[in-house]
N, C-alpha and C. Protein backbone atom coordinates (compact mmCIF):
# COMPACT_ATOMS: atom_id res chain seq x y z
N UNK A 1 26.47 25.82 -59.01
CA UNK A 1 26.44 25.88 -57.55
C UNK A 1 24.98 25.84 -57.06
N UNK A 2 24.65 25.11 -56.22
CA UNK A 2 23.43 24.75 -55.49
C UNK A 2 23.03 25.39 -54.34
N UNK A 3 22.24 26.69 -54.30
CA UNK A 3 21.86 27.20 -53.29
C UNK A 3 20.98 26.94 -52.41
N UNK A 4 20.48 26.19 -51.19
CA UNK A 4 20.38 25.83 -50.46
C UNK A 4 19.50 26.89 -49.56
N UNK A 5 18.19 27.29 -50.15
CA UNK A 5 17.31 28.08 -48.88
C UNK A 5 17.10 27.51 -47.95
N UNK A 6 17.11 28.43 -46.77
CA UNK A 6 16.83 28.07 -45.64
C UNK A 6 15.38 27.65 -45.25
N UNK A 7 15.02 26.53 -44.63
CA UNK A 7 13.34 26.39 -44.32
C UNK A 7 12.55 27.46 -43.71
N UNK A 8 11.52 27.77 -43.97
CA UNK A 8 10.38 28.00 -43.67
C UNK A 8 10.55 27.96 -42.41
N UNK A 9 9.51 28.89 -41.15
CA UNK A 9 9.30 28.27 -40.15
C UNK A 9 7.87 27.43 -39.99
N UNK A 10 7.21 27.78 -41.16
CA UNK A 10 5.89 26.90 -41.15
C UNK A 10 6.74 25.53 -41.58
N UNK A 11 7.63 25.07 -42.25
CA UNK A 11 8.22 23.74 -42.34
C UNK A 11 8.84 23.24 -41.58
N UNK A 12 9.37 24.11 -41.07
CA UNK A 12 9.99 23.68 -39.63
C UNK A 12 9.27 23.22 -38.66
N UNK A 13 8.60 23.89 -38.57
CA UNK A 13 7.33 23.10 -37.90
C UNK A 13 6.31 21.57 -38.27
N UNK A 14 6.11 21.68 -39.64
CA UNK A 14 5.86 20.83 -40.02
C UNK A 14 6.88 19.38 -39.70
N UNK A 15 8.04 19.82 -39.96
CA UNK A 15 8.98 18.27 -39.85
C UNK A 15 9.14 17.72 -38.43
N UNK A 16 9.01 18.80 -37.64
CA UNK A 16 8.67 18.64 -36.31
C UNK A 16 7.41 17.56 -36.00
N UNK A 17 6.67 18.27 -36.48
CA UNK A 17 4.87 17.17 -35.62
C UNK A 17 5.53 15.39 -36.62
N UNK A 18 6.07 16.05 -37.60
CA UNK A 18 5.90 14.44 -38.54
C UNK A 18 6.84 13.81 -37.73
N UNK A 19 7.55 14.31 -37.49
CA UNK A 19 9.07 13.42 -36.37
C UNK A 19 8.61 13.49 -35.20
N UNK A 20 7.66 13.89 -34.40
CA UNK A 20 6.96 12.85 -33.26
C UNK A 20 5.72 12.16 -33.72
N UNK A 21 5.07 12.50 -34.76
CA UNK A 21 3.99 11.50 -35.16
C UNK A 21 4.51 10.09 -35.29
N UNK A 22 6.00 10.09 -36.01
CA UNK A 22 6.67 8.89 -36.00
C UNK A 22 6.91 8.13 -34.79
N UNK A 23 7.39 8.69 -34.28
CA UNK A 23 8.05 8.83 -32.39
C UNK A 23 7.19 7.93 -31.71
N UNK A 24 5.96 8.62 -32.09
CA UNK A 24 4.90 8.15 -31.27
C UNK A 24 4.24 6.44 -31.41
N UNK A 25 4.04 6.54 -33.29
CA UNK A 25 3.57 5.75 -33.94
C UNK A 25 4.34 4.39 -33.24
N UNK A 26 5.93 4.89 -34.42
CA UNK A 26 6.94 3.57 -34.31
C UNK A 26 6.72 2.87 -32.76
N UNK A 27 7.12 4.18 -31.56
CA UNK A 27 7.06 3.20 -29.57
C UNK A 27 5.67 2.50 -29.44
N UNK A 28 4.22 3.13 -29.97
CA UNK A 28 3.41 2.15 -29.47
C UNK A 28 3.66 0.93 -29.99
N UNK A 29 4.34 0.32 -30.83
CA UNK A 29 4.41 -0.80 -31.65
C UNK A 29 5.59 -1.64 -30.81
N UNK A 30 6.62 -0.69 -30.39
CA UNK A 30 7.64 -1.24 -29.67
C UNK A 30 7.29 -1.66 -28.89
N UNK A 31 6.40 -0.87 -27.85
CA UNK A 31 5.92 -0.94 -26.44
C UNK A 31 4.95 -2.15 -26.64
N UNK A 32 4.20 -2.40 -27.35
CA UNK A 32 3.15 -3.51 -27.18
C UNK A 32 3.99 -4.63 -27.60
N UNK A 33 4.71 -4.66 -28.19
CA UNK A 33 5.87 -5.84 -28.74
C UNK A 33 7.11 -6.46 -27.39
N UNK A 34 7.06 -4.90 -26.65
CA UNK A 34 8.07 -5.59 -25.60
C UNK A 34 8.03 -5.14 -24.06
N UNK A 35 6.79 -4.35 -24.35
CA UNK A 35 6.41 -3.88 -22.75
C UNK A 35 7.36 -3.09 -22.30
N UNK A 36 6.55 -2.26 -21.40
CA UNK A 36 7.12 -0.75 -20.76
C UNK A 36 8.81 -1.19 -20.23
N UNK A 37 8.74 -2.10 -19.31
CA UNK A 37 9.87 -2.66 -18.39
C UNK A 37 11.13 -3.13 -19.82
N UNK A 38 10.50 -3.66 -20.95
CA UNK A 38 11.25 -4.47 -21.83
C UNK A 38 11.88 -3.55 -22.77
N UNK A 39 11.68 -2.14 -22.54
CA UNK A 39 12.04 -1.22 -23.78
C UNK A 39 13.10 -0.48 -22.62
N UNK A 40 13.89 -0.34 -23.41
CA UNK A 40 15.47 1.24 -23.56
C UNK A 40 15.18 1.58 -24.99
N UNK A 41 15.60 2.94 -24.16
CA UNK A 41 15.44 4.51 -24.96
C UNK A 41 16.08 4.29 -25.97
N UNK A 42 17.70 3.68 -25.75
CA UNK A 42 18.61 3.71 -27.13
C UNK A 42 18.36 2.29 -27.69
N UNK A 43 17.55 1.30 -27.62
CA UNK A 43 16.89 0.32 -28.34
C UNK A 43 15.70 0.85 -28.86
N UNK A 44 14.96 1.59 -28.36
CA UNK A 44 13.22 2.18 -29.16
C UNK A 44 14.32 3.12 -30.35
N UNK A 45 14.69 4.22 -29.88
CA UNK A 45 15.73 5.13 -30.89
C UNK A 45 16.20 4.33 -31.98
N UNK A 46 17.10 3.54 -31.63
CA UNK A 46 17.62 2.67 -33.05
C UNK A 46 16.33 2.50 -33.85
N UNK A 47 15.37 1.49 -33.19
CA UNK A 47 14.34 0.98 -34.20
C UNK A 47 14.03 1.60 -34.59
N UNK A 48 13.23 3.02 -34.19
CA UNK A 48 12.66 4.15 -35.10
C UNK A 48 13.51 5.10 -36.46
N UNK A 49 15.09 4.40 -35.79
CA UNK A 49 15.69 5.14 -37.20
C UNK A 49 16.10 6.60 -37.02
N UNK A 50 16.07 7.13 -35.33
CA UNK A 50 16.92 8.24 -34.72
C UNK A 50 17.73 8.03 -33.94
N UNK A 51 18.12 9.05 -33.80
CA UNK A 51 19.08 9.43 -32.58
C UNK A 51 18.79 9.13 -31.16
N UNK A 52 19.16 8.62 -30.42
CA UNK A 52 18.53 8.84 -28.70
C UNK A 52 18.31 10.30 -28.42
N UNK A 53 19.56 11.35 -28.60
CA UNK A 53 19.01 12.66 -28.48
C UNK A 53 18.41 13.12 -29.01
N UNK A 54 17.77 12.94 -30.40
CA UNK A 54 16.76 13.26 -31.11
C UNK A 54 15.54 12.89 -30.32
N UNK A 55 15.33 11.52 -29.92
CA UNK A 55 14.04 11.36 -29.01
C UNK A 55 13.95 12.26 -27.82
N UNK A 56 15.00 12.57 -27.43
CA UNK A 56 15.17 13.17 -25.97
C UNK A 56 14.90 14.79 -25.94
N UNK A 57 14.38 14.99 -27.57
CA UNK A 57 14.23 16.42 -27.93
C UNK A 57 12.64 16.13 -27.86
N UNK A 58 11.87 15.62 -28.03
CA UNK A 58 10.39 15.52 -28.47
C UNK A 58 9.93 14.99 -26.85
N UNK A 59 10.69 14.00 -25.86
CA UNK A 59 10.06 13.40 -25.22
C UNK A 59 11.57 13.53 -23.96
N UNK A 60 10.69 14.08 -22.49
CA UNK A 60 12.07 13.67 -21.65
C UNK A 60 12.69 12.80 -21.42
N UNK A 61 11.51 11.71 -20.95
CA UNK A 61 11.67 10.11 -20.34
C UNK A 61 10.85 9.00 -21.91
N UNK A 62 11.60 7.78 -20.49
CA UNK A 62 10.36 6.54 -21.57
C UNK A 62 8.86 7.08 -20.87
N UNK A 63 9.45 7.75 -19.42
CA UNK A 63 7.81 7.80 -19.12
C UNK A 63 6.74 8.80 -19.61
N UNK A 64 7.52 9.74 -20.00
CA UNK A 64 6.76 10.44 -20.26
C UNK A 64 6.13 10.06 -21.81
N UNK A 65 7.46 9.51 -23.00
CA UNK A 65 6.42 8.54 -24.01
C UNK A 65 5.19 7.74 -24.02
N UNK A 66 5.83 7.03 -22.81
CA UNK A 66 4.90 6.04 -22.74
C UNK A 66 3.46 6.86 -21.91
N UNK A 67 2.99 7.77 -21.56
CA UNK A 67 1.98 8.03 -20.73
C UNK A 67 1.42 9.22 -21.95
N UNK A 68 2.22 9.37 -23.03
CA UNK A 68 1.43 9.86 -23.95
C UNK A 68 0.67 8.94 -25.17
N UNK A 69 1.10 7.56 -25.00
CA UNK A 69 0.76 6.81 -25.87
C UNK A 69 -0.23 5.74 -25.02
N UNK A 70 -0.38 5.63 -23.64
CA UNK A 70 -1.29 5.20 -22.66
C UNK A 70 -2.89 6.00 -23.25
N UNK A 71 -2.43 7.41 -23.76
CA UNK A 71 -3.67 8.22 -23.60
C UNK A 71 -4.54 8.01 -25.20
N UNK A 72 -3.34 7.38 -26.17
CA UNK A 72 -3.72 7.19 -27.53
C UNK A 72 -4.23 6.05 -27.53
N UNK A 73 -3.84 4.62 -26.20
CA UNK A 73 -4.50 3.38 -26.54
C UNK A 73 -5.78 3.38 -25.86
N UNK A 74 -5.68 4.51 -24.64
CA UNK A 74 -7.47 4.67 -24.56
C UNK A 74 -8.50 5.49 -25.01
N UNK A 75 -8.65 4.97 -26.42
CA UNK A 75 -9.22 6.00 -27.78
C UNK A 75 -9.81 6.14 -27.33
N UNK A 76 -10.43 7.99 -26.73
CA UNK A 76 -11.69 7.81 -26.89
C UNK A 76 -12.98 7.87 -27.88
N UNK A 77 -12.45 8.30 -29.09
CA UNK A 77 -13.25 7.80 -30.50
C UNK A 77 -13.67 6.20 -30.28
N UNK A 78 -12.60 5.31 -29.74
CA UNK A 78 -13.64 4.06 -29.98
C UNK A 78 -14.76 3.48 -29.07
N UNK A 79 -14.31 3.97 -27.94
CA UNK A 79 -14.86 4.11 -26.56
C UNK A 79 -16.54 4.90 -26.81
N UNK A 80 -16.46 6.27 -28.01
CA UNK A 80 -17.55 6.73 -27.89
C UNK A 80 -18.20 5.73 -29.49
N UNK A 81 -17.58 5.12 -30.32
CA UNK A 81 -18.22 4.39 -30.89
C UNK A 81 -19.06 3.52 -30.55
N UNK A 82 -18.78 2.92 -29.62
CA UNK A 82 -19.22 1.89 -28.44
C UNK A 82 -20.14 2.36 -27.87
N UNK A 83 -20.32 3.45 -27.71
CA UNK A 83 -21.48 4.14 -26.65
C UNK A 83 -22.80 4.45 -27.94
N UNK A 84 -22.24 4.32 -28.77
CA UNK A 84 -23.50 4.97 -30.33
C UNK A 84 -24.07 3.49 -30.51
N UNK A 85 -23.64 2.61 -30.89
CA UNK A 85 -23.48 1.40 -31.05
C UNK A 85 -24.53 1.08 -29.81
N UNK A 86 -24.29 0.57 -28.80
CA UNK A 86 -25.21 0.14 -27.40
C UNK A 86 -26.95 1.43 -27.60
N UNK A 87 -26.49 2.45 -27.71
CA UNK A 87 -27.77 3.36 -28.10
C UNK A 87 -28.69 3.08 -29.78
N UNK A 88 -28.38 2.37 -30.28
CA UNK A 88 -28.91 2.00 -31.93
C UNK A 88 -29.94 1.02 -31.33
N UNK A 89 -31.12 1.69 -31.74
CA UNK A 89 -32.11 0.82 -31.63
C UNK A 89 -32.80 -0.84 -32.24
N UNK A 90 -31.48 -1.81 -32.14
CA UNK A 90 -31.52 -2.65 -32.83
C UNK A 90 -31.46 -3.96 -31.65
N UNK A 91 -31.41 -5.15 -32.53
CA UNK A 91 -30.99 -5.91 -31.16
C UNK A 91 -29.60 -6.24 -31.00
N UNK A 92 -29.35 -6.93 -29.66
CA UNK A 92 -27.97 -7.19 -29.28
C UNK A 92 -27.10 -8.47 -30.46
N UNK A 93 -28.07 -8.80 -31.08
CA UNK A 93 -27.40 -9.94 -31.84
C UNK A 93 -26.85 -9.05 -33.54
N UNK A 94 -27.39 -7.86 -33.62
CA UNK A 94 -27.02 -6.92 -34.68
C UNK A 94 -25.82 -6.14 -34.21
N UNK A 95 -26.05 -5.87 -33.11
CA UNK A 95 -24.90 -4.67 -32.83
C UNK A 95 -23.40 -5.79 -31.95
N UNK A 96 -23.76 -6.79 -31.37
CA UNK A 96 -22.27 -8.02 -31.67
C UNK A 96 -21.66 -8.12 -33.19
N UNK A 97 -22.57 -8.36 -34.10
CA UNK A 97 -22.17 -8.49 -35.03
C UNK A 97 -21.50 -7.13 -35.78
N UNK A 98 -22.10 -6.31 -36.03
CA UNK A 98 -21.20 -4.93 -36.20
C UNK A 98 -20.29 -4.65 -35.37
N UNK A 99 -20.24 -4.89 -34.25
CA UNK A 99 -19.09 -4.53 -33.01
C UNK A 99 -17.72 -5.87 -33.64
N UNK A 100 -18.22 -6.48 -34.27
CA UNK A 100 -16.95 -7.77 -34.27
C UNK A 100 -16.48 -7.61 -35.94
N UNK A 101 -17.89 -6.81 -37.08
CA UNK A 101 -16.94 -6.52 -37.86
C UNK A 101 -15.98 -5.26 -38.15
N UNK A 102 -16.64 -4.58 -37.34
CA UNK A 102 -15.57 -3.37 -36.99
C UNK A 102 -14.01 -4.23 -36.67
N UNK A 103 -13.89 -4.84 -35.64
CA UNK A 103 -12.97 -5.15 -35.15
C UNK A 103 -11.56 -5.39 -35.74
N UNK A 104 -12.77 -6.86 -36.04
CA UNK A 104 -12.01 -7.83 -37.51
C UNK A 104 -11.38 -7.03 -38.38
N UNK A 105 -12.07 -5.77 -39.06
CA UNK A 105 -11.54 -5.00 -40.13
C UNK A 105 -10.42 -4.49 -39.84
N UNK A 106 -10.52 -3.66 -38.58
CA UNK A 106 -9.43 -2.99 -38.37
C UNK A 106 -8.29 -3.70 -37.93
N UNK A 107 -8.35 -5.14 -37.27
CA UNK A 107 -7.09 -5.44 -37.14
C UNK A 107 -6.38 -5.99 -38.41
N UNK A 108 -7.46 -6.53 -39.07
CA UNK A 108 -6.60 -7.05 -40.41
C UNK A 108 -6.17 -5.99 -41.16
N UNK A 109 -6.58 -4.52 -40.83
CA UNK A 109 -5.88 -3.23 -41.98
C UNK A 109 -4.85 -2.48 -40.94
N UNK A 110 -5.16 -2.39 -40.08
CA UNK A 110 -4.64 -1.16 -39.28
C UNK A 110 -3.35 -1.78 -38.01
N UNK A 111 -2.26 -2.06 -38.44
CA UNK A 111 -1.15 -2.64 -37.63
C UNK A 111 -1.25 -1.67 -35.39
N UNK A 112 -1.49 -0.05 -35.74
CA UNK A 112 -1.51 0.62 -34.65
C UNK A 112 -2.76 0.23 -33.79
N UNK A 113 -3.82 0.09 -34.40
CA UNK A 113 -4.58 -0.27 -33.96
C UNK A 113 -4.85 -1.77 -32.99
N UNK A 114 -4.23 -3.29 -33.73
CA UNK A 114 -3.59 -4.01 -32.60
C UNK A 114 -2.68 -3.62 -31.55
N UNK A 115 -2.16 -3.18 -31.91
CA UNK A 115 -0.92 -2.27 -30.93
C UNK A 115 -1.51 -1.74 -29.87
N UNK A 116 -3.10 -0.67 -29.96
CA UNK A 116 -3.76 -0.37 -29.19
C UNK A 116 -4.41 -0.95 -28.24
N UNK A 117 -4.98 -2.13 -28.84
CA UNK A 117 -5.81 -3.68 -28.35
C UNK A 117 -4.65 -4.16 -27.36
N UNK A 118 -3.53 -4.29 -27.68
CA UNK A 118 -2.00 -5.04 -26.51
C UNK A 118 -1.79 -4.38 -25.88
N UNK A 119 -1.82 -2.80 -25.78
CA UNK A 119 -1.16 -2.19 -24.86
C UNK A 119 -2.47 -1.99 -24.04
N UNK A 120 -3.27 -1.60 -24.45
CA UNK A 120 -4.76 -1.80 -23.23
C UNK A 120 -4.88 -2.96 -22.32
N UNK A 121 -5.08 -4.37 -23.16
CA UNK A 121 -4.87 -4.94 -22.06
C UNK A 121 -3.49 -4.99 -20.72
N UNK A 122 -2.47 -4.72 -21.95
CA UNK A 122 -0.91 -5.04 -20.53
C UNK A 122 -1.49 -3.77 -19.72
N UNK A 123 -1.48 -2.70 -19.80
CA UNK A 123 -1.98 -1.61 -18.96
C UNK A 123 -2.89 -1.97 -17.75
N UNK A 124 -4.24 -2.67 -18.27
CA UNK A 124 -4.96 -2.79 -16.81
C UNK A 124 -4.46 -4.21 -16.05
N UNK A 125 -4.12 -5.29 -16.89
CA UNK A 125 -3.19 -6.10 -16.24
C UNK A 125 -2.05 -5.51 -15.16
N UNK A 126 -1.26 -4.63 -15.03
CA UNK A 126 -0.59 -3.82 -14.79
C UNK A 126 -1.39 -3.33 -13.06
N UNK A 127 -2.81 -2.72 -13.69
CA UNK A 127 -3.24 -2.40 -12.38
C UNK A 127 -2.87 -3.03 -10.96
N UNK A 128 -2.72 -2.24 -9.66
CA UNK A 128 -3.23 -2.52 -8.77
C UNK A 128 -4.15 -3.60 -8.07
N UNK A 129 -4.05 -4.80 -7.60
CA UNK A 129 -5.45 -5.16 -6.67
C UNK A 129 -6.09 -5.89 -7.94
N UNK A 130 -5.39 -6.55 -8.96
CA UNK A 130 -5.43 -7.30 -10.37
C UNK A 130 -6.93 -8.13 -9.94
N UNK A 131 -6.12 -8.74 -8.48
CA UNK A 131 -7.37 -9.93 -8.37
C UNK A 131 -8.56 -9.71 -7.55
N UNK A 132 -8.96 -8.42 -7.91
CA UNK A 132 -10.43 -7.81 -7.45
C UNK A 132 -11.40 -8.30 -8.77
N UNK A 133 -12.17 -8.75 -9.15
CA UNK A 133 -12.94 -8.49 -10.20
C UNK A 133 -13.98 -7.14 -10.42
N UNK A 134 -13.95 -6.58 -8.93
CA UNK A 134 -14.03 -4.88 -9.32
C UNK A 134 -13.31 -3.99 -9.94
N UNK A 135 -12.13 -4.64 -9.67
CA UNK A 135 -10.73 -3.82 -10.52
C UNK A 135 -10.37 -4.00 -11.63
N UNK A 136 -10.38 -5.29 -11.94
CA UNK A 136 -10.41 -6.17 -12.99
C UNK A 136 -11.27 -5.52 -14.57
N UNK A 137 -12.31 -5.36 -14.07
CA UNK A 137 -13.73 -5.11 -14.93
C UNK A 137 -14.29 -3.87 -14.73
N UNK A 138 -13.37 -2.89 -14.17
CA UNK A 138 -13.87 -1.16 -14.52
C UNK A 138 -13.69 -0.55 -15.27
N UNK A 139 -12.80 -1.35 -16.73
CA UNK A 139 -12.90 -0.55 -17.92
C UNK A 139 -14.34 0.20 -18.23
N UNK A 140 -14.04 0.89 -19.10
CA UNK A 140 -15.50 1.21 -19.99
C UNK A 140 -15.89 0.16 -20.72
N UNK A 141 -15.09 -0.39 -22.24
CA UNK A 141 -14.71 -1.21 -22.84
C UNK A 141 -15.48 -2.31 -22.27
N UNK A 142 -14.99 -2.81 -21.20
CA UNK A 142 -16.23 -4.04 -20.74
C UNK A 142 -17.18 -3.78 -20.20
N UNK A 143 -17.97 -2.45 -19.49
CA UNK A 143 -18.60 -2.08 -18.81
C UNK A 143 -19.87 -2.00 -20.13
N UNK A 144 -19.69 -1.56 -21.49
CA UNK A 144 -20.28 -0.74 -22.56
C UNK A 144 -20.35 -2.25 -23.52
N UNK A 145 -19.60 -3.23 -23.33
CA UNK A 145 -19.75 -4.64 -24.00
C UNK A 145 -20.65 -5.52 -23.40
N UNK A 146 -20.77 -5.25 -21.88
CA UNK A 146 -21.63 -6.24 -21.19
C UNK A 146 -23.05 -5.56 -21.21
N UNK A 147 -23.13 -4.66 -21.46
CA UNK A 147 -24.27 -3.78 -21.74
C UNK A 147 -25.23 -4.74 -22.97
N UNK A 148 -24.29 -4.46 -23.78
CA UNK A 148 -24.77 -5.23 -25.06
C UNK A 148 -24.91 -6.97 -24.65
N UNK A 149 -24.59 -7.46 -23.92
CA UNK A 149 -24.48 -8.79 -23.79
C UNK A 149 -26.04 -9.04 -22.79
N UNK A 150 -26.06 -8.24 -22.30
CA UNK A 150 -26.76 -8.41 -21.21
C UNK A 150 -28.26 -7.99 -21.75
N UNK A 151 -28.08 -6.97 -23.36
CA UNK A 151 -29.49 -7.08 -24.03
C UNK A 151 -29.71 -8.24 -24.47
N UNK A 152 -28.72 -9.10 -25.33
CA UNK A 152 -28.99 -10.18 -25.69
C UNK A 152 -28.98 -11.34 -24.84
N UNK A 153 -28.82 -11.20 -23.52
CA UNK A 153 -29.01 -12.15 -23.02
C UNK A 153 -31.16 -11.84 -22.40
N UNK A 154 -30.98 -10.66 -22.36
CA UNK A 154 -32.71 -10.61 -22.12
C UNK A 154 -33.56 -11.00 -23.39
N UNK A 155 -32.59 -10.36 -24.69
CA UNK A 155 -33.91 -11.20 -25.84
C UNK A 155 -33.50 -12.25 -26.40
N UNK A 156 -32.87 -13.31 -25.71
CA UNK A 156 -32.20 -14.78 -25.62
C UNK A 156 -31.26 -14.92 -26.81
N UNK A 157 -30.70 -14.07 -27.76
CA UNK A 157 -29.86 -14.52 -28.30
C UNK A 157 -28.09 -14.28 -28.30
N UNK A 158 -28.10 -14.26 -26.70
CA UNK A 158 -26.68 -14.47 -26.46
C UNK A 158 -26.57 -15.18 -25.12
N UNK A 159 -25.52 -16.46 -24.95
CA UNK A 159 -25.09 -17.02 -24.00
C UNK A 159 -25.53 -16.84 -22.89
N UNK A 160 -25.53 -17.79 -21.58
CA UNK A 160 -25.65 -17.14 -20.03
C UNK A 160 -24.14 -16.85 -19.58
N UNK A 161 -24.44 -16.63 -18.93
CA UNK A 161 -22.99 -16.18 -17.71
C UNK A 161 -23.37 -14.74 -17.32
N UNK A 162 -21.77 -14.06 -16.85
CA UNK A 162 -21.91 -12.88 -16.06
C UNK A 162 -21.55 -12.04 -16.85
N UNK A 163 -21.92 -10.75 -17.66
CA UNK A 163 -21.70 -10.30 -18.72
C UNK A 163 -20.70 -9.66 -18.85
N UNK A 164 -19.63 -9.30 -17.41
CA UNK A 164 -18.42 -8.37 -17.55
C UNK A 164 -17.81 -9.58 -18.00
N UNK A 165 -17.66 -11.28 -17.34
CA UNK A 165 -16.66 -12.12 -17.67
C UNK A 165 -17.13 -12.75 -19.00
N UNK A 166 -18.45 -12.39 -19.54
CA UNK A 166 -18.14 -12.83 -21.27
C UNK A 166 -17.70 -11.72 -21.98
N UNK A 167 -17.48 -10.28 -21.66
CA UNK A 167 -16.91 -9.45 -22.41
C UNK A 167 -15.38 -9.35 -22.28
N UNK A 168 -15.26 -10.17 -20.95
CA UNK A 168 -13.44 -10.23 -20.76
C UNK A 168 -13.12 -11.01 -22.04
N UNK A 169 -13.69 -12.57 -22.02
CA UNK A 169 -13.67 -13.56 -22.58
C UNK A 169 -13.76 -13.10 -24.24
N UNK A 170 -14.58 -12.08 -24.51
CA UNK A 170 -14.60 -11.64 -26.26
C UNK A 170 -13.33 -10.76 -26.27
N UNK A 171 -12.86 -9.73 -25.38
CA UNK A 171 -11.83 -8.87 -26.14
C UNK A 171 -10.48 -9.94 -25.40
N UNK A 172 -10.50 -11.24 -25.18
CA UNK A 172 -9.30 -11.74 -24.64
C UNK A 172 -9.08 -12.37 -26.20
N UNK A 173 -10.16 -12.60 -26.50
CA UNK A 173 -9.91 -13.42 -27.68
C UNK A 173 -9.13 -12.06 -29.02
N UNK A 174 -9.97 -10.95 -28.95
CA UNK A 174 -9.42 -10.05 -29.39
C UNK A 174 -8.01 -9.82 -29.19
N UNK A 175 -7.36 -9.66 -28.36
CA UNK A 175 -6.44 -9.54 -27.89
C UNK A 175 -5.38 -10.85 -28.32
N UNK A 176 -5.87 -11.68 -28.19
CA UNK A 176 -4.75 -12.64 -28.82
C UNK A 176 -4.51 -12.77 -30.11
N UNK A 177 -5.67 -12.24 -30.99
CA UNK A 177 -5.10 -12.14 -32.58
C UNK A 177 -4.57 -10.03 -32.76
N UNK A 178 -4.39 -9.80 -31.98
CA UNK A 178 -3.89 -8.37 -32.08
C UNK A 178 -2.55 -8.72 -31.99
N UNK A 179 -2.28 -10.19 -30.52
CA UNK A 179 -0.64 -10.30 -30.67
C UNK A 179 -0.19 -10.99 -31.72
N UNK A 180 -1.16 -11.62 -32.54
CA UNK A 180 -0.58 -12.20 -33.50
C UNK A 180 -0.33 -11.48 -34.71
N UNK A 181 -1.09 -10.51 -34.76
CA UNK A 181 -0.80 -9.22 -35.99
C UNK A 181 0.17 -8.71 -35.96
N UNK A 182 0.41 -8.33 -34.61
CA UNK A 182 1.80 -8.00 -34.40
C UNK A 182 3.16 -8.79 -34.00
N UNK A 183 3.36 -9.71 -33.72
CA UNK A 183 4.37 -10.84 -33.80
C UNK A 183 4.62 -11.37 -34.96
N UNK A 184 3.51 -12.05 -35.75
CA UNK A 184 3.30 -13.15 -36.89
C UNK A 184 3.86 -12.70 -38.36
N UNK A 185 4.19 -12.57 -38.96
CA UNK A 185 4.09 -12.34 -40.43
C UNK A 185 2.85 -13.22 -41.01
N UNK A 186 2.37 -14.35 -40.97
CA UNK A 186 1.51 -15.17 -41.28
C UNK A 186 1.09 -16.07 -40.48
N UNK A 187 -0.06 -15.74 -40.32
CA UNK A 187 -1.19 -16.13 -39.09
C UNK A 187 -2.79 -16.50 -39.53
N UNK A 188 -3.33 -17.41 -39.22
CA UNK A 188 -4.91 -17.24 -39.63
C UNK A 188 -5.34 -16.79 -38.94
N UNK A 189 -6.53 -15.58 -39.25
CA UNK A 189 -6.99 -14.65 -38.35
C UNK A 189 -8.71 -15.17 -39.06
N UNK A 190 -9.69 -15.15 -37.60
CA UNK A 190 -10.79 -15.74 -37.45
C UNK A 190 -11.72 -14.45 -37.92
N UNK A 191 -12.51 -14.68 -38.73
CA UNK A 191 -13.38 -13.82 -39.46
C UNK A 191 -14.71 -13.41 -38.08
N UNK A 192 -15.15 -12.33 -38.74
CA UNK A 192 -15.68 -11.36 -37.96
C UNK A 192 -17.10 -12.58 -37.38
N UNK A 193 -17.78 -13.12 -38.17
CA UNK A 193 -18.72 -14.35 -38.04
C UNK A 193 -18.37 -15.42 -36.72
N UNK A 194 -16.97 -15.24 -36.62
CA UNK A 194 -16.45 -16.26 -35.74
C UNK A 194 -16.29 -15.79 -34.21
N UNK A 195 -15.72 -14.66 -34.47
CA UNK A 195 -15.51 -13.66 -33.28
C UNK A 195 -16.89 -13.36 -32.42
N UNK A 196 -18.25 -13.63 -33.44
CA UNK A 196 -19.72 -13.01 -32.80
C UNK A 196 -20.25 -14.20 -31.84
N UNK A 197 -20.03 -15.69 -32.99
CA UNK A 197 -19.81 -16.74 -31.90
C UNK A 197 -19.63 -16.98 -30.96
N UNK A 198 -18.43 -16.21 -30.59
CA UNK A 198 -18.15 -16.33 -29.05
C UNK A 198 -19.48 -15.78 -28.05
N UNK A 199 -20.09 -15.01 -28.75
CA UNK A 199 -21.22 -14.68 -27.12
C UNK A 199 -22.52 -15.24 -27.88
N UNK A 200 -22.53 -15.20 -29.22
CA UNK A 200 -23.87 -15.62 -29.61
C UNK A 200 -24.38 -16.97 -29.50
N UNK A 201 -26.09 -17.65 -29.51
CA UNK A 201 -25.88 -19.15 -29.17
C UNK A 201 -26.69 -19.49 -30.93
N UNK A 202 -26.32 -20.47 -30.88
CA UNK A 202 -26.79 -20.88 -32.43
C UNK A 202 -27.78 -21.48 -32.39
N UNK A 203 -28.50 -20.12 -32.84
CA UNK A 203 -30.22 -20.33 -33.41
C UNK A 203 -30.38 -18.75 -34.60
């Protein structure tokens, strides 16, 4: 006969955080795959492999999921990477290039991490007053990219233009191999060298 102790409440707890770590994980993937409007509760539930009332134990609404996973796609770990990065006393044609192999790396390893890249952009797309280019371009993200663009455009080794619309123009490109990480099973994805291209001029 197989006696059957009862859990822990430190395990109980434990299976808890791991069953919304999942929760969380599995919807950003949903959500960037099918957008806020494109997801039901008992379609995200199936995919994750629970219950609808099981979700409805960790989370009230989709909204309230979704406005906890809004707060995970605006990392601010990468946001303050970005800010270390622009402060490194190097030039702008060093720190593009580290800024694009960061990138590159992580989308080719890290599936959540595209996920993060899709749901950021649908989010400010989303905004209000879209066709302000004040509105448009008040991320940090481009605010902290054109920074860098705008060094290399003073020690000439990056492109002319306006530096918020070449930093749109680098994470758009970003952004389209994030949807392909996540759509594609097999996709060619453009190496970090290629990605720097985009703002750098060849010399």
């Amino acid at each position: 006969m197989v006696i059957h102790m009862p859990k822990s409440q430190e395990r109980c707890r434990e299976i808890r955080e791991e069953t919304r770590a999942r929760i969380i994980h599995s919807s950003m993937l949903y959500f960037a795959r099918n957008g806020f409007a494109g997801t039901k509760i008992s379609d995200l539930a199936r995919s994750i492999g629970i219950g609808q009332g099981t979700l409805y134990l960790y989370f009230k609404s989709k909204e309230e999921l979704f406005h906890e996973i809004f707060a995970l796609a605006n990392n601010k770990a990468d946001i303050q990477n970005l800010k270390m990065l622009n402060r490194l006393p190097i030039s702008a044609k060093k720190k593009i290039q580290k800024l694009s192999e960061r990138v590159m790396d992580r989308l080719t390893e890290d599936e959540a991490f595209a996920a993060k890249i899709a749901l950021s952009v649908q989010m400010m797309l989303e905004q209000k007053d879209l066709g302000s280019a004040e509105t448009t371009y008040q991320s940090e993200l481009y605010r902290l990219t054109g920074n860098i663009i705008r060094q290399g455009q003073q020690e000439g080794s990056v492109i002319d233009g306006l530096p918020v619309k070449l930093a749109d123009y680098y994470w758009g490109v970003v952004y389209l191999y994030a949807l392909k990480r996540l759509f594609t099973t097999k996709y060619e994805i453009i190496s970090a060298k290629d990605l720097a291209r985009i703002l750098l001029k060849d010399n």
